[in-house]
N, C-alpha and C. Protein backbone atom coordinates (compact mmCIF):
# COMPACT_ATOMS: atom_id res chain seq x y z
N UNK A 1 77.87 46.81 125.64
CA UNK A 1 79.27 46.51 125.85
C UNK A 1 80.09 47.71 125.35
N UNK A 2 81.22 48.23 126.38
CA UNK A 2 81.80 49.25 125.86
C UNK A 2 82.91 49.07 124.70
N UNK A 3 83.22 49.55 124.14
CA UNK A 3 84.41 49.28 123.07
C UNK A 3 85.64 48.41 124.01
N UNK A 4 86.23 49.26 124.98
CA UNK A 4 87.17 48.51 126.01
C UNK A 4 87.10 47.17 125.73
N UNK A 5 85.50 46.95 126.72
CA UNK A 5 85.21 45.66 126.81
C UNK A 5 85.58 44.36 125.69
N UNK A 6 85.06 45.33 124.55
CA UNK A 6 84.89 44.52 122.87
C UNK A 6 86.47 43.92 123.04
N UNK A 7 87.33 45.38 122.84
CA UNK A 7 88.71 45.55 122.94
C UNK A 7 89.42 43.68 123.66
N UNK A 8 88.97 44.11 124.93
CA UNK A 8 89.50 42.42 125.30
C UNK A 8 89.38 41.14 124.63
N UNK A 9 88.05 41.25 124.86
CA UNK A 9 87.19 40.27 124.34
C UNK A 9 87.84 39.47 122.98
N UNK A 10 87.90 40.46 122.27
CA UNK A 10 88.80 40.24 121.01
C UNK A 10 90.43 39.85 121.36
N UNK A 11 91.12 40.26 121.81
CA UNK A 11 92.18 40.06 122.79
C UNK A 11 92.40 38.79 123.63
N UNK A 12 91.54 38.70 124.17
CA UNK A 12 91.43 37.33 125.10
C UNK A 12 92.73 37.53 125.86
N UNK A 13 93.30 36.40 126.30
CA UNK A 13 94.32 36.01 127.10
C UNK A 13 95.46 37.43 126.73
N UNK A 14 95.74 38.02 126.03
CA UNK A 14 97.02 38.57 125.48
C UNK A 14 96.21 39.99 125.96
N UNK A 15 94.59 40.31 125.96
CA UNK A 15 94.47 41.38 127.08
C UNK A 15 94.92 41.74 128.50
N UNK A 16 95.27 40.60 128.97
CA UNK A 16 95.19 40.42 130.13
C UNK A 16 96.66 41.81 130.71
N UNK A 17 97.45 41.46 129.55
CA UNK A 17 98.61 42.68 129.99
C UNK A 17 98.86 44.16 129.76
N UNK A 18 97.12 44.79 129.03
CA UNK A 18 96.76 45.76 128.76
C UNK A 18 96.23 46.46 129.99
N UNK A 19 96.77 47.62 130.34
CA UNK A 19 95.85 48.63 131.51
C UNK A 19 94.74 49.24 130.63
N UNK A 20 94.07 49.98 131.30
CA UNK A 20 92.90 50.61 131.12
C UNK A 20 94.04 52.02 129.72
N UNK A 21 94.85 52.28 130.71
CA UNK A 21 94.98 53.44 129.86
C UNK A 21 95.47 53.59 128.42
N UNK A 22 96.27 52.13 128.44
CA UNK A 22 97.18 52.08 126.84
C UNK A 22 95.65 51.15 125.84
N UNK A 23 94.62 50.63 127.02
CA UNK A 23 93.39 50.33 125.86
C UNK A 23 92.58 51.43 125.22
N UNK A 24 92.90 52.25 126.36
CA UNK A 24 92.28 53.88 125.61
C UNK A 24 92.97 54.68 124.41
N UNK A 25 94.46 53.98 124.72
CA UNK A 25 95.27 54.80 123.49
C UNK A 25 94.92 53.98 122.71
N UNK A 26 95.15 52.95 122.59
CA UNK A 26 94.71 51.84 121.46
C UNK A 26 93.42 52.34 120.69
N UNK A 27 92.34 52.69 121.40
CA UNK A 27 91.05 52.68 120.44
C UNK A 27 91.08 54.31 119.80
N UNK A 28 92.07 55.09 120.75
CA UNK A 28 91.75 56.41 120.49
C UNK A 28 92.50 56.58 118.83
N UNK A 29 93.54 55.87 118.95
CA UNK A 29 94.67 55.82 118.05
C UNK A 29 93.84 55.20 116.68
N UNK A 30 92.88 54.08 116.94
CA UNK A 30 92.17 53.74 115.92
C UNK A 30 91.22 54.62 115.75
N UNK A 31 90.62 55.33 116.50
CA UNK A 31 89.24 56.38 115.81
C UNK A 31 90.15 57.34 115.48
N UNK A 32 91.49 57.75 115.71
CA UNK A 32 92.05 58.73 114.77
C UNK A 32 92.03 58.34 113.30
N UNK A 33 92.43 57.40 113.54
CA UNK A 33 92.64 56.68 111.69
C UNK A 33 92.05 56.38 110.76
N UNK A 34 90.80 56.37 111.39
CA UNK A 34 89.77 55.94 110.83
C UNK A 34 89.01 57.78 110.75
N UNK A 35 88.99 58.54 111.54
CA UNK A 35 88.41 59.80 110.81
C UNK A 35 89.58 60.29 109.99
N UNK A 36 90.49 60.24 110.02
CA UNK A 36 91.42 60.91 109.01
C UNK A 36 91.19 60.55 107.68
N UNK A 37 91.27 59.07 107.77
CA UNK A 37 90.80 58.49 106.71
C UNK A 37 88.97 59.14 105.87
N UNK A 38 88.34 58.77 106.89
CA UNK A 38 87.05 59.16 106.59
C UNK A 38 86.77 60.80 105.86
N UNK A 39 87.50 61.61 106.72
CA UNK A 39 87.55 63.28 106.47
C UNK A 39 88.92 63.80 106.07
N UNK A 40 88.97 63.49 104.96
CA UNK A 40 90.73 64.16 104.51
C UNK A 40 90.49 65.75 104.47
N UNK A 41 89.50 65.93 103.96
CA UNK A 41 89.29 67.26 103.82
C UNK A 41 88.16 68.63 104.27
N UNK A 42 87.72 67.80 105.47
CA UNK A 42 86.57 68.70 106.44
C UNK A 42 86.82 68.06 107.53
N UNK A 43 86.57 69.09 108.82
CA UNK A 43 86.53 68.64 109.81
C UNK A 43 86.04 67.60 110.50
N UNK A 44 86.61 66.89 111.57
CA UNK A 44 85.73 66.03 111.97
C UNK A 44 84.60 66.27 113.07
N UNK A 45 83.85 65.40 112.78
CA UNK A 45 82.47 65.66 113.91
C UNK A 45 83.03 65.40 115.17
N UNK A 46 81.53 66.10 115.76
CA UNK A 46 82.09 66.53 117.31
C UNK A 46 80.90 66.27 118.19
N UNK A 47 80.62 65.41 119.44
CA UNK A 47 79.63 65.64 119.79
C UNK A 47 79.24 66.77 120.71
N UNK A 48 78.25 66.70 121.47
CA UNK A 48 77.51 68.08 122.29
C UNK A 48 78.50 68.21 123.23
N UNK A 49 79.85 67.60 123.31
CA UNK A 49 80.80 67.91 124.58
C UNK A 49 82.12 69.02 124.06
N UNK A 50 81.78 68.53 121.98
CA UNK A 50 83.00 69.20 121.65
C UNK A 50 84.30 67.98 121.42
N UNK A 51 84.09 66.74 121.69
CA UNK A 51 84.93 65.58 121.64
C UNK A 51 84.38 64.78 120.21
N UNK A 52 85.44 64.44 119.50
CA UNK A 52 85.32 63.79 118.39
C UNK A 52 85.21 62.39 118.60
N UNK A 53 84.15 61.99 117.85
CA UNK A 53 83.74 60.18 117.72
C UNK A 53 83.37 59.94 115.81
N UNK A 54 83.34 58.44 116.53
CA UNK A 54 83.56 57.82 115.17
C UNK A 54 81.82 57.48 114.94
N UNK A 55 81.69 57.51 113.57
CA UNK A 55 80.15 57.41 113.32
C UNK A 55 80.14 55.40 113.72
N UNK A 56 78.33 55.58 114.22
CA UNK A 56 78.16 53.80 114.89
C UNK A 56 78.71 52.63 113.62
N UNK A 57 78.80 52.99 112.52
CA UNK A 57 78.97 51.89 111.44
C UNK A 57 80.60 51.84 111.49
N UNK A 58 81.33 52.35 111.92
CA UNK A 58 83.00 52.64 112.44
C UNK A 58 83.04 51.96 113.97
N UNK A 59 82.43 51.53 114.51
CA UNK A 59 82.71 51.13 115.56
C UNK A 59 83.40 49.73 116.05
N UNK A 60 82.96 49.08 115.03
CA UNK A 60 83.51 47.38 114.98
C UNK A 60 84.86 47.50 114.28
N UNK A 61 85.24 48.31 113.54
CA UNK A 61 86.20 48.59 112.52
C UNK A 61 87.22 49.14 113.46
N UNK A 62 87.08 50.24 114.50
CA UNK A 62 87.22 50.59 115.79
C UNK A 62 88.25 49.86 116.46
N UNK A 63 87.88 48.61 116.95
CA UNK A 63 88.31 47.46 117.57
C UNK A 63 88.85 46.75 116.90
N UNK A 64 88.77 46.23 115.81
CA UNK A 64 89.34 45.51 114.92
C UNK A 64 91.03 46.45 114.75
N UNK A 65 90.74 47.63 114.23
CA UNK A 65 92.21 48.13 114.42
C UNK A 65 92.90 48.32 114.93
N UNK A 66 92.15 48.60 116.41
CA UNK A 66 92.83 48.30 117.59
C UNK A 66 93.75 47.60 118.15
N UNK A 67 92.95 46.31 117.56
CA UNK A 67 93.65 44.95 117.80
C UNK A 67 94.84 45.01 116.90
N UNK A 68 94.76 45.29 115.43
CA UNK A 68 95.83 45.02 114.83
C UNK A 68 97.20 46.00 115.25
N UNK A 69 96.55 46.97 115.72
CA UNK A 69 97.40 47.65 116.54
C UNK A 69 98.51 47.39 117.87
N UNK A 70 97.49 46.58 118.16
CA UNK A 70 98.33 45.95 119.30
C UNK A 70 99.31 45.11 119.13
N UNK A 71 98.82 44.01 117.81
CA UNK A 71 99.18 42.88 117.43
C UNK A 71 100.66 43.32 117.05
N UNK A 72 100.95 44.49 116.53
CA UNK A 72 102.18 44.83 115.75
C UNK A 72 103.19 45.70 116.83
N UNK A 73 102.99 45.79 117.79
CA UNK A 73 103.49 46.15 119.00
C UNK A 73 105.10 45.83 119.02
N UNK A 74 105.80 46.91 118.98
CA UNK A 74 107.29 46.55 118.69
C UNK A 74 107.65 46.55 117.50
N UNK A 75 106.66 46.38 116.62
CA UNK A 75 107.02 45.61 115.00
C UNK A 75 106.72 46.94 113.91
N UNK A 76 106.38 48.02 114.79
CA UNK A 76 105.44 49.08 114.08
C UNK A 76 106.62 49.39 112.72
N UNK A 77 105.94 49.16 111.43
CA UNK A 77 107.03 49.58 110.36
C UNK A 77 107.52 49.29 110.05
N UNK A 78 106.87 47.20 110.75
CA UNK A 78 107.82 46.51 109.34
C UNK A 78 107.47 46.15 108.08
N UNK A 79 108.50 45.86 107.61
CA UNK A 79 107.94 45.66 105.55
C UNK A 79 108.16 44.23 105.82
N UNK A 80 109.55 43.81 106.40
CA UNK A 80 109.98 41.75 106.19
C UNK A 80 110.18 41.67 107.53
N UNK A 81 109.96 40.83 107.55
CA UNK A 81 110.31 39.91 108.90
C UNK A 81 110.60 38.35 108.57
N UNK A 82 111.76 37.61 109.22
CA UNK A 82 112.16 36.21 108.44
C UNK A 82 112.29 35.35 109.96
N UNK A 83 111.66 34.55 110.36
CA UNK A 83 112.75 33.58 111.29
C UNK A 83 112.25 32.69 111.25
N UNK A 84 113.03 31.69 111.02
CA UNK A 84 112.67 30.51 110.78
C UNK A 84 111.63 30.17 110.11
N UNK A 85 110.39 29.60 110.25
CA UNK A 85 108.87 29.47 109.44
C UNK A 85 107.82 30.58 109.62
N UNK A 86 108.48 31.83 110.81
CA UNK A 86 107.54 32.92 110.64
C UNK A 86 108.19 33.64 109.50
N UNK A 87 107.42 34.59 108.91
CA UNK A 87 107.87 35.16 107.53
C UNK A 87 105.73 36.41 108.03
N UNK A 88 106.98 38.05 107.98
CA UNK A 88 106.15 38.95 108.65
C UNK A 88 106.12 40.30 107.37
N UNK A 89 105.17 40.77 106.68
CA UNK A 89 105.44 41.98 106.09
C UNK A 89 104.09 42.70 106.27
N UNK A 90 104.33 43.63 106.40
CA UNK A 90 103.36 44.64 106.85
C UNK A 90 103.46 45.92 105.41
N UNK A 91 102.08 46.03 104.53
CA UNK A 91 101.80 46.66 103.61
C UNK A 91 101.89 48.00 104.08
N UNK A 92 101.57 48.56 104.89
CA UNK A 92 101.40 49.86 106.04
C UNK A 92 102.57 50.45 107.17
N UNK A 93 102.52 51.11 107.54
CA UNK A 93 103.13 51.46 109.29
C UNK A 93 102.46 51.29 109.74
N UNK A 94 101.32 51.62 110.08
CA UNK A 94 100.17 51.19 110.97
C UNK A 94 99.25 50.24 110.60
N UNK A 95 98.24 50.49 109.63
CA UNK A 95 96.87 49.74 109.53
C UNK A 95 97.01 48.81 108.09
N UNK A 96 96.64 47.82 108.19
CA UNK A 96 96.76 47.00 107.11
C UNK A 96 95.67 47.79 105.91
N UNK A 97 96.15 47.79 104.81
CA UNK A 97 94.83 48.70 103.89
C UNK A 97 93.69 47.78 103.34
N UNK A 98 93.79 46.33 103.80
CA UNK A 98 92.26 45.75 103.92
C UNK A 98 91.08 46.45 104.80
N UNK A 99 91.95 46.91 106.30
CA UNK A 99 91.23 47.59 106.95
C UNK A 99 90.74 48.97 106.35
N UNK A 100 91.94 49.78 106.15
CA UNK A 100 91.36 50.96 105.58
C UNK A 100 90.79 50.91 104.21
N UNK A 101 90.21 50.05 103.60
CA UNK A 101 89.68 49.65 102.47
C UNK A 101 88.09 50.14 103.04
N UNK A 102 88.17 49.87 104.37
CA UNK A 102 86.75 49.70 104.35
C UNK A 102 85.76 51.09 105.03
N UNK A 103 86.64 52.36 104.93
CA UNK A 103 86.63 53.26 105.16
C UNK A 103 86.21 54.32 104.26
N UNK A 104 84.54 54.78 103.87
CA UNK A 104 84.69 55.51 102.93
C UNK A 104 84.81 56.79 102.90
N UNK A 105 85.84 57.52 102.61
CA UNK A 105 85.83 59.21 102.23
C UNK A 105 84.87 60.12 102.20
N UNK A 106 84.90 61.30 102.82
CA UNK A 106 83.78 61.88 103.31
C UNK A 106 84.35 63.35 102.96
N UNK A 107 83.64 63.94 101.46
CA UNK A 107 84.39 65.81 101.71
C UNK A 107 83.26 66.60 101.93
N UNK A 108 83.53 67.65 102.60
CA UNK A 108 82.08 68.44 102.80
C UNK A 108 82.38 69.80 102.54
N UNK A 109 81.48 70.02 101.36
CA UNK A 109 81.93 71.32 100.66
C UNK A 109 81.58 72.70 101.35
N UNK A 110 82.12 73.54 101.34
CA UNK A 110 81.94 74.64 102.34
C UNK A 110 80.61 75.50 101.38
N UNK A 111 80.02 76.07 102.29
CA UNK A 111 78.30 76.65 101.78
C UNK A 111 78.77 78.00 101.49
């Protein structure tokens, strides 16, 4: 199953108004965040094309941020949100730091 795929799947019904291309920004936007996170201070890996990916144990984590990504759509950067019995705060601009909790740091010392 491709990530995309996952991407919906997880999504369900509320995929349905995603194109192909803003699901690509979506995951691309999460494997950014997740190597930044991962490599603050060495480059990131690259495969035999020269294109950067996320190592396989990042991949579920991948989608998961994705989603929360989506989820906050319009909302990017909020701290409160009040109406009526919804009540919205977002610890982050982007990624909740439960997620990036689960991201461990990677420095690679130059030889």
């Amino acid at each position: 199953m491709t990530q995309s795929q996952k991407l919906l799947l997880r999504l369900g019904n509320d995929g349905n108004e995603l194109t192909e291309m803003e699901m690509e920004d979506l995951l691309d936007s999460a494997k950014n965040i997740i190597l930044s996170r991962r490599f603050p201070l060495s480059a990131w890996p690259m495969d035999e094309n020269g294109e950067t990916y996320v190592e396989a144990r990042y991949k579920d984590l991948q989608v998961r941020i994705a989603v929360e990504l989506f989820s906050k759509r319009g909302a990017e950067g909020e701290t409160t949100h009040n109406e009526g019995t919804v009540q919205r705060t977002y610890d982050s601009a982007g990624v909740s730091l439960a997620l990036l909790k689960e991201i461990v740091p990677m420095a690679v010392l130059p030889s």
